[in-house]
Protein backbone atom coordinates (compact mmCIF):
# COMPACT_ATOMS: atom_id res chain seq x y z
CA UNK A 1 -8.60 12.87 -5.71
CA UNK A 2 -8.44 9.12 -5.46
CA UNK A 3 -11.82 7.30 -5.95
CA UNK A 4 -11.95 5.19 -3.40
CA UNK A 5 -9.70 3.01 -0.90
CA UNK A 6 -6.26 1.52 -1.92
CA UNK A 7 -4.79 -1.34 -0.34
CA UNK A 8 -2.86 -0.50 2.88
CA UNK A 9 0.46 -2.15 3.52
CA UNK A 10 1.38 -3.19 6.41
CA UNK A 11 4.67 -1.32 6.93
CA UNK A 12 4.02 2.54 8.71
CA UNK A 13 2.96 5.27 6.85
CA UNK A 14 6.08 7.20 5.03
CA UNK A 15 6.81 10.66 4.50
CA UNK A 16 6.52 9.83 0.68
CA UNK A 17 2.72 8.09 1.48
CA UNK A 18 1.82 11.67 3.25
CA UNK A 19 3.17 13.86 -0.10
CA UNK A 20 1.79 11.76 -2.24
CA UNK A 21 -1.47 11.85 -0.49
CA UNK A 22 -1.71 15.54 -0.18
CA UNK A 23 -0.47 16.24 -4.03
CA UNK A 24 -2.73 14.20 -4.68
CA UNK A 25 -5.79 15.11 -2.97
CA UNK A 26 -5.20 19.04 -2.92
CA UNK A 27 -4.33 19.36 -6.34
CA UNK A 28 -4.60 18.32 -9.60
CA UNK A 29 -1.33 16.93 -10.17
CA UNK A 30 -1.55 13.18 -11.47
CA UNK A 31 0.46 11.50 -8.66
CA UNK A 32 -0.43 7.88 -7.70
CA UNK A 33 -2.19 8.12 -4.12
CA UNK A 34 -0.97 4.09 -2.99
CA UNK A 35 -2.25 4.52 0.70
CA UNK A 36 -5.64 6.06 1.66
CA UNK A 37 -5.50 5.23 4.93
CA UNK A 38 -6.15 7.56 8.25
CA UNK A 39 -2.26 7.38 9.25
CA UNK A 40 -1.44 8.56 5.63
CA UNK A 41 -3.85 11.01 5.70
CA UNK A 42 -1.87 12.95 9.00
CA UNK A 43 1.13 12.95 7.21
CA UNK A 44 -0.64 14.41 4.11
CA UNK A 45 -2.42 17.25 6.12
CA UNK A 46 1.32 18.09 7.66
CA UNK A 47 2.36 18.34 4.26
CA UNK A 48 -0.87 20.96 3.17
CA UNK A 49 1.52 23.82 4.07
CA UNK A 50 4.00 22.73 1.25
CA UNK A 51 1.29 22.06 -1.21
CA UNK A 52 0.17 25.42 -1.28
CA UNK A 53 3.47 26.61 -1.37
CA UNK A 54 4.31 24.55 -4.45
CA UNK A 55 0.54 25.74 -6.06
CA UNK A 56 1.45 29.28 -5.38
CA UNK A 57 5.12 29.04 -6.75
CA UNK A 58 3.10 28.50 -10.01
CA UNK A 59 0.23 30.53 -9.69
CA UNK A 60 2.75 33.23 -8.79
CA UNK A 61 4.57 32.56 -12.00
CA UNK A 62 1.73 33.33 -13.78
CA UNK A 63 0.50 36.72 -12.28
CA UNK A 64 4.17 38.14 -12.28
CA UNK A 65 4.25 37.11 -16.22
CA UNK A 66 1.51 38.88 -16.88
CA UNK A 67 2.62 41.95 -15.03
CA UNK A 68 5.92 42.12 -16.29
CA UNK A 69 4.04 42.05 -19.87
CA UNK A 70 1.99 45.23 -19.20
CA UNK A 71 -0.92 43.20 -18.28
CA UNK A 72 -1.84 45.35 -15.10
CA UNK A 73 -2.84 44.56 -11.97
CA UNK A 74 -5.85 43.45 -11.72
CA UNK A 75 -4.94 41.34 -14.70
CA UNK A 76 -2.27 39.99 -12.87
CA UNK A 77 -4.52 38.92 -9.76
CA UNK A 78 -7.39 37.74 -11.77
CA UNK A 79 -4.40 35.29 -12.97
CA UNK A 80 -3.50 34.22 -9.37
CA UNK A 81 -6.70 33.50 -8.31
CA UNK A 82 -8.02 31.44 -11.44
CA UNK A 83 -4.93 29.36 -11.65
CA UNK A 84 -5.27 28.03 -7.93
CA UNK A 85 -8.73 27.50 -8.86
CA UNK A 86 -7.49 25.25 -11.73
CA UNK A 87 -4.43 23.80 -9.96
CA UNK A 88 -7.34 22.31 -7.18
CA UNK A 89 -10.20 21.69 -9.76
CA UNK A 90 -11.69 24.92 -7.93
CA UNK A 91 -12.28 22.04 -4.61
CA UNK A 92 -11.74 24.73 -2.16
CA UNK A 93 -14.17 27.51 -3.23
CA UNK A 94 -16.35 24.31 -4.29
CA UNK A 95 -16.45 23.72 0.07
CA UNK A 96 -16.32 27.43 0.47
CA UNK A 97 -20.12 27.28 -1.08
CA UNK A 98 -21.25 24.29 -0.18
CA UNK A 99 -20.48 25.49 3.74
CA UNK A 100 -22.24 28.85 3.44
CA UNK A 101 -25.31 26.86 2.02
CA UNK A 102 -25.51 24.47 4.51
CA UNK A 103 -24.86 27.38 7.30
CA UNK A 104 -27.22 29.82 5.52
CA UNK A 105 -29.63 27.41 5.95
CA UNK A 106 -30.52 27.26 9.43
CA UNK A 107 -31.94 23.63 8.87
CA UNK A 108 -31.08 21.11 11.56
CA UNK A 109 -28.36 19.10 11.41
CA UNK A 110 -28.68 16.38 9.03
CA UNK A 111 -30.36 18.70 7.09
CA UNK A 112 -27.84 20.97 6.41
CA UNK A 113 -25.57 18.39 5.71
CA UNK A 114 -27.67 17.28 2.83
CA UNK A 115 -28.13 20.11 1.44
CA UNK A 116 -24.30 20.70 1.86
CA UNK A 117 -24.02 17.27 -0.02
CA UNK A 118 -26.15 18.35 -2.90
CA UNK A 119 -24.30 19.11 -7.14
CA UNK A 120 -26.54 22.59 -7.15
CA UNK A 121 -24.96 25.64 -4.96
CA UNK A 122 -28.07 27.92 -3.81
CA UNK A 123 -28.09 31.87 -3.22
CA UNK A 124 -25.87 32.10 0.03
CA UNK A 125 -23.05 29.99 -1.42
CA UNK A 126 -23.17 32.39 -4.72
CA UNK A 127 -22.87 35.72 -2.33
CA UNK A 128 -20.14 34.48 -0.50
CA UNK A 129 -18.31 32.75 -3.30
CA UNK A 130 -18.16 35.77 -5.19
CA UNK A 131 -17.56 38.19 -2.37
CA UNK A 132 -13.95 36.24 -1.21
CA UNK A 133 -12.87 36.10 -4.45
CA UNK A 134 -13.50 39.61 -5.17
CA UNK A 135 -11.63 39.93 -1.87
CA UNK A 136 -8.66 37.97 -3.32
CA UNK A 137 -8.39 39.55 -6.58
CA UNK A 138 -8.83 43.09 -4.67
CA UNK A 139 -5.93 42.41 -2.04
CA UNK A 140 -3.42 41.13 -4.70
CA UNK A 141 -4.53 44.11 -7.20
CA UNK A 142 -3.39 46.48 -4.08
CA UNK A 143 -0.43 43.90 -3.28
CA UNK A 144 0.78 44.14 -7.38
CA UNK A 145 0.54 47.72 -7.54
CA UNK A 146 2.73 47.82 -4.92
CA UNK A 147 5.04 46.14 -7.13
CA UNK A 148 5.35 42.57 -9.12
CA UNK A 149 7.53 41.02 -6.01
CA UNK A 150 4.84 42.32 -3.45
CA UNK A 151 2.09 40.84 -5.91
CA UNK A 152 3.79 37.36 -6.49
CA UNK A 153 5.05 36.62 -2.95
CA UNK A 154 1.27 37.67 -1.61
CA UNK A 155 -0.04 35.09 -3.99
CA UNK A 156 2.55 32.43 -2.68
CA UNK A 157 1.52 33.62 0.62
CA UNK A 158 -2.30 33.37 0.78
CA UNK A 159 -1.92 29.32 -0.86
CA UNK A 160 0.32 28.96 1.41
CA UNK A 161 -1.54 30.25 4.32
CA UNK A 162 -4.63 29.01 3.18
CA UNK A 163 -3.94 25.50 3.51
CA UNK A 164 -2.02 25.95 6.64
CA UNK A 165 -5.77 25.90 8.57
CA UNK A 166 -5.88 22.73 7.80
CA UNK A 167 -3.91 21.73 10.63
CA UNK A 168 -6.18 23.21 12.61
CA UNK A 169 -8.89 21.75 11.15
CA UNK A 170 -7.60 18.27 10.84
CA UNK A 171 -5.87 18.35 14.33
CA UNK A 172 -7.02 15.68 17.28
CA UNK A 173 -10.07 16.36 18.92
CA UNK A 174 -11.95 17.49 16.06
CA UNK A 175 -15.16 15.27 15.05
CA UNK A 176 -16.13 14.08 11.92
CA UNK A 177 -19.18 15.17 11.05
CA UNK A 178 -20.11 12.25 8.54
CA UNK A 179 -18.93 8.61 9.06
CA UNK A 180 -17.39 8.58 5.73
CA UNK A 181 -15.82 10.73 2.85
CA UNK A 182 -12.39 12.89 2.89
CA UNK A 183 -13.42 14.08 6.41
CA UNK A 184 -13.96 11.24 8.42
CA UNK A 185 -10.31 10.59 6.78
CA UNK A 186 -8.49 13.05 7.70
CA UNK A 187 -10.54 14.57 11.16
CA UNK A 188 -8.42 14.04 13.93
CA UNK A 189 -5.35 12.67 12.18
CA UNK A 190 -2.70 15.65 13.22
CA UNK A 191 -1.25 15.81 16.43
CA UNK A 192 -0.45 19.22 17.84
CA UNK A 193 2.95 18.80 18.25
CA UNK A 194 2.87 17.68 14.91
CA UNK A 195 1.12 20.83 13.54
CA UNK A 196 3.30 23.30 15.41
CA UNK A 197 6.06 22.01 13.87
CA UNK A 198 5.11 22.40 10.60
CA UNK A 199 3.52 26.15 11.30
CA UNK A 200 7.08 26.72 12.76
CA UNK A 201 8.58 25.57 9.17
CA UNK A 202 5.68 27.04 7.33
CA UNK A 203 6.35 31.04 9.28
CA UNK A 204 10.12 30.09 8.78
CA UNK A 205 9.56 30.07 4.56
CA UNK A 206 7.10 32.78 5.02
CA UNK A 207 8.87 35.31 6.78
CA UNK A 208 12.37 34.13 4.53
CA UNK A 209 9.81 34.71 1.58
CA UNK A 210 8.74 38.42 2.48
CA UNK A 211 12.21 39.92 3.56
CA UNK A 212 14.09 38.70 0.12
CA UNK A 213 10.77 40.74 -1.10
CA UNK A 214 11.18 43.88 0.56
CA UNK A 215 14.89 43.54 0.32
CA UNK A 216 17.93 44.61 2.79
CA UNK A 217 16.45 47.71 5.40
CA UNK A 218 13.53 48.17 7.44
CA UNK A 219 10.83 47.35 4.17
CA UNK A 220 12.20 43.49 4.36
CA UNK A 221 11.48 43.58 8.13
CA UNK A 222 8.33 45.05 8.15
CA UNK A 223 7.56 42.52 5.11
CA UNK A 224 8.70 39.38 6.93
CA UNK A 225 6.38 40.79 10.25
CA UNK A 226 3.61 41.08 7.52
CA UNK A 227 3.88 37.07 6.24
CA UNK A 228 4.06 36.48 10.00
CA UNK A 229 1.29 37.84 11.15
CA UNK A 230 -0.76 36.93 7.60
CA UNK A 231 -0.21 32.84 8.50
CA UNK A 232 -1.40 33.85 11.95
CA UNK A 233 -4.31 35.87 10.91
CA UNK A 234 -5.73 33.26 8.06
CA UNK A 235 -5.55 30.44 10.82
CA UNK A 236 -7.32 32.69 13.85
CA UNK A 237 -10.48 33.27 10.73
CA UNK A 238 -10.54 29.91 9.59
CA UNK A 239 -10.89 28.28 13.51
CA UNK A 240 -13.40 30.54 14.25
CA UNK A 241 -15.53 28.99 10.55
CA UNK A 242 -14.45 25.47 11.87
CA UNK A 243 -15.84 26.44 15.92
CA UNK A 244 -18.98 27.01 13.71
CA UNK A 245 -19.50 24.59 11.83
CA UNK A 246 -18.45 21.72 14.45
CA UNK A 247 -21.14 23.47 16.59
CA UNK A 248 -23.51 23.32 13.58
CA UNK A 249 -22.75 20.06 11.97
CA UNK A 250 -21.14 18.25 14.96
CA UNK A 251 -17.62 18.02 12.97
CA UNK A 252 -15.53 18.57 9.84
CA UNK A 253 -16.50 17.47 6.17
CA UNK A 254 -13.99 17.90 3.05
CA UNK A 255 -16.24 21.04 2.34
CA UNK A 256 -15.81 22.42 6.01
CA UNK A 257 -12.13 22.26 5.26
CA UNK A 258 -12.27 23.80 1.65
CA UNK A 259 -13.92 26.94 3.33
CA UNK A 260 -11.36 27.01 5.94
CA UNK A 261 -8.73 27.09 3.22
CA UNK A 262 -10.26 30.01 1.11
CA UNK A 263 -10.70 31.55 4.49
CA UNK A 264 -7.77 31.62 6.24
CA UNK A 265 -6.41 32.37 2.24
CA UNK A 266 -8.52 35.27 2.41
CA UNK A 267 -7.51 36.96 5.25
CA UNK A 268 -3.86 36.60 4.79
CA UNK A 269 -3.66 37.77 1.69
CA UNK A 270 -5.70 41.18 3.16
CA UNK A 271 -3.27 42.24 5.38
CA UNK A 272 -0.53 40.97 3.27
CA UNK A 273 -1.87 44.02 0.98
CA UNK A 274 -2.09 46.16 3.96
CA UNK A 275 1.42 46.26 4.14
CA UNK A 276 2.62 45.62 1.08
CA UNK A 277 1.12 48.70 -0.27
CA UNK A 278 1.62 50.99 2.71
């Protein structure tokens, strides 16, 4: 993630400015971030969908390696979920604890922000960190043993999926709850229109993506229904986290994001197992 500001030119914000932006913010990837500006920043959040589909491409990779090696499946899923982790610097599960901290605390506001703001993660951001990803790594166990196409495409799915919610989350109307950092740059940047556009695009690759898994017949149908209702399932969790915390904090911070990410990641990737194993 960029330090700090960058000079903004004065021509509009490009397509290239918004992927460049959300490589570079939502991953680890070394790509030169030239605008960090609030217009950028909507085009980046329109582009989170494709991030996490590129991230899960690879992380994908990686699990179906290991499975076609004999590894297993939980070796296979333990694989998924640490390489995301490393492809994002482990940012997401990072917010993911911060946000149970600060929401575990049942300090006021500003408190709970500052606690949320602190290096140290306290007992309710352990339990929950360690609960969702033993809810990942379970799901994409069930979802590889189900086969190493079922495993891989859930693993594409849920990073997919996951960052999805952040058009929700970064959508007009929603406050800021600081009046700086990665929130206050990106809260209220996506239009709706916007954001169903790229959902539409996003369910298009998803639903493509789980009937090549399942394959000609009835299984490919019933797959492509699952990825469908997994991107609509991860969203509906995450925006009931982000009703929270806006009532909690008064708005969005990078962390409230990152836990709306694992979230909505979470809860795909469940009922993508659900299926994929039934």
């Amino acid at each position: 993630m960029p330090d700090g500001p960058t000079s903004t030119p004065d021509r509009p914000a490009s397509a290239a400015d918004g992927l460049r932006f959300a490589f570079g913010t939502l991953s680890v990837l070394r790509v030169p971030v030239r605008r960090w500006d609030r217009p950028t920043a909507g085009r980046a959040m329109l582009c989170a969908p494709l991030v996490g589909l590129v991230l899960g491409l690879v992380a994908a990779a990686a699990g179906a390696a290991l499975s076609w090696l004999g590894g297993g499946a939980l070796l296979a899923s333990v694989a998924v979920v640490g390489v995301l982790a490393a492809l994002t610097r482990g940012l997401h599960l990072d917010g993911l604890a911060d946000v149970a901290d600060g929401l575990g605390s049942n300090k006021p506001p500003e408190a709970a922000l500052r606690i949320m703001k602190a290096s140290d993660i306290g007992p309710f951001g352990v339990l929950v960190l360690l609960l969702v990803m033993l809810a990942q790594i379970a799901a994409l166990e069930r979802a590889f043993e189900a086969g190493t196409a079922q495993g891989a495409c859930g693993a594409v799915l849920a990073a997919a999926v996951g960052r999805a919610a952040l058009l929700l989350g970064c959508r007009t109307g929603v406050p800021s709850a600081r009046p700086d950092g990665l929130g206050a740059t990106v809260a209220g940047t996506v239009r709706t229109g916007s954001a169903l556009v790229a959902a539409v695009l996003t369910a298009a690759a998803l639903a493509a993506a789980g009937w090549a898994t399942g394959g000609h017949g009835g299984h490919g149908a019933r797959l492509a229904l699952a990825a469908l209702l997994a991107l609509v399932c991860g969203p509906v969790c995450s925006s009931l986290l982000l009703a929270r915390c806006v009532r909690r904090f008064g708005g969005i911070t990078g962390d409230v994001l990152g836990a709306m990410v694992e979230t909505s990641a979470t809860a795909a990737v469940v009922l993508w197992a659900l299926f994929a194993a039934s």
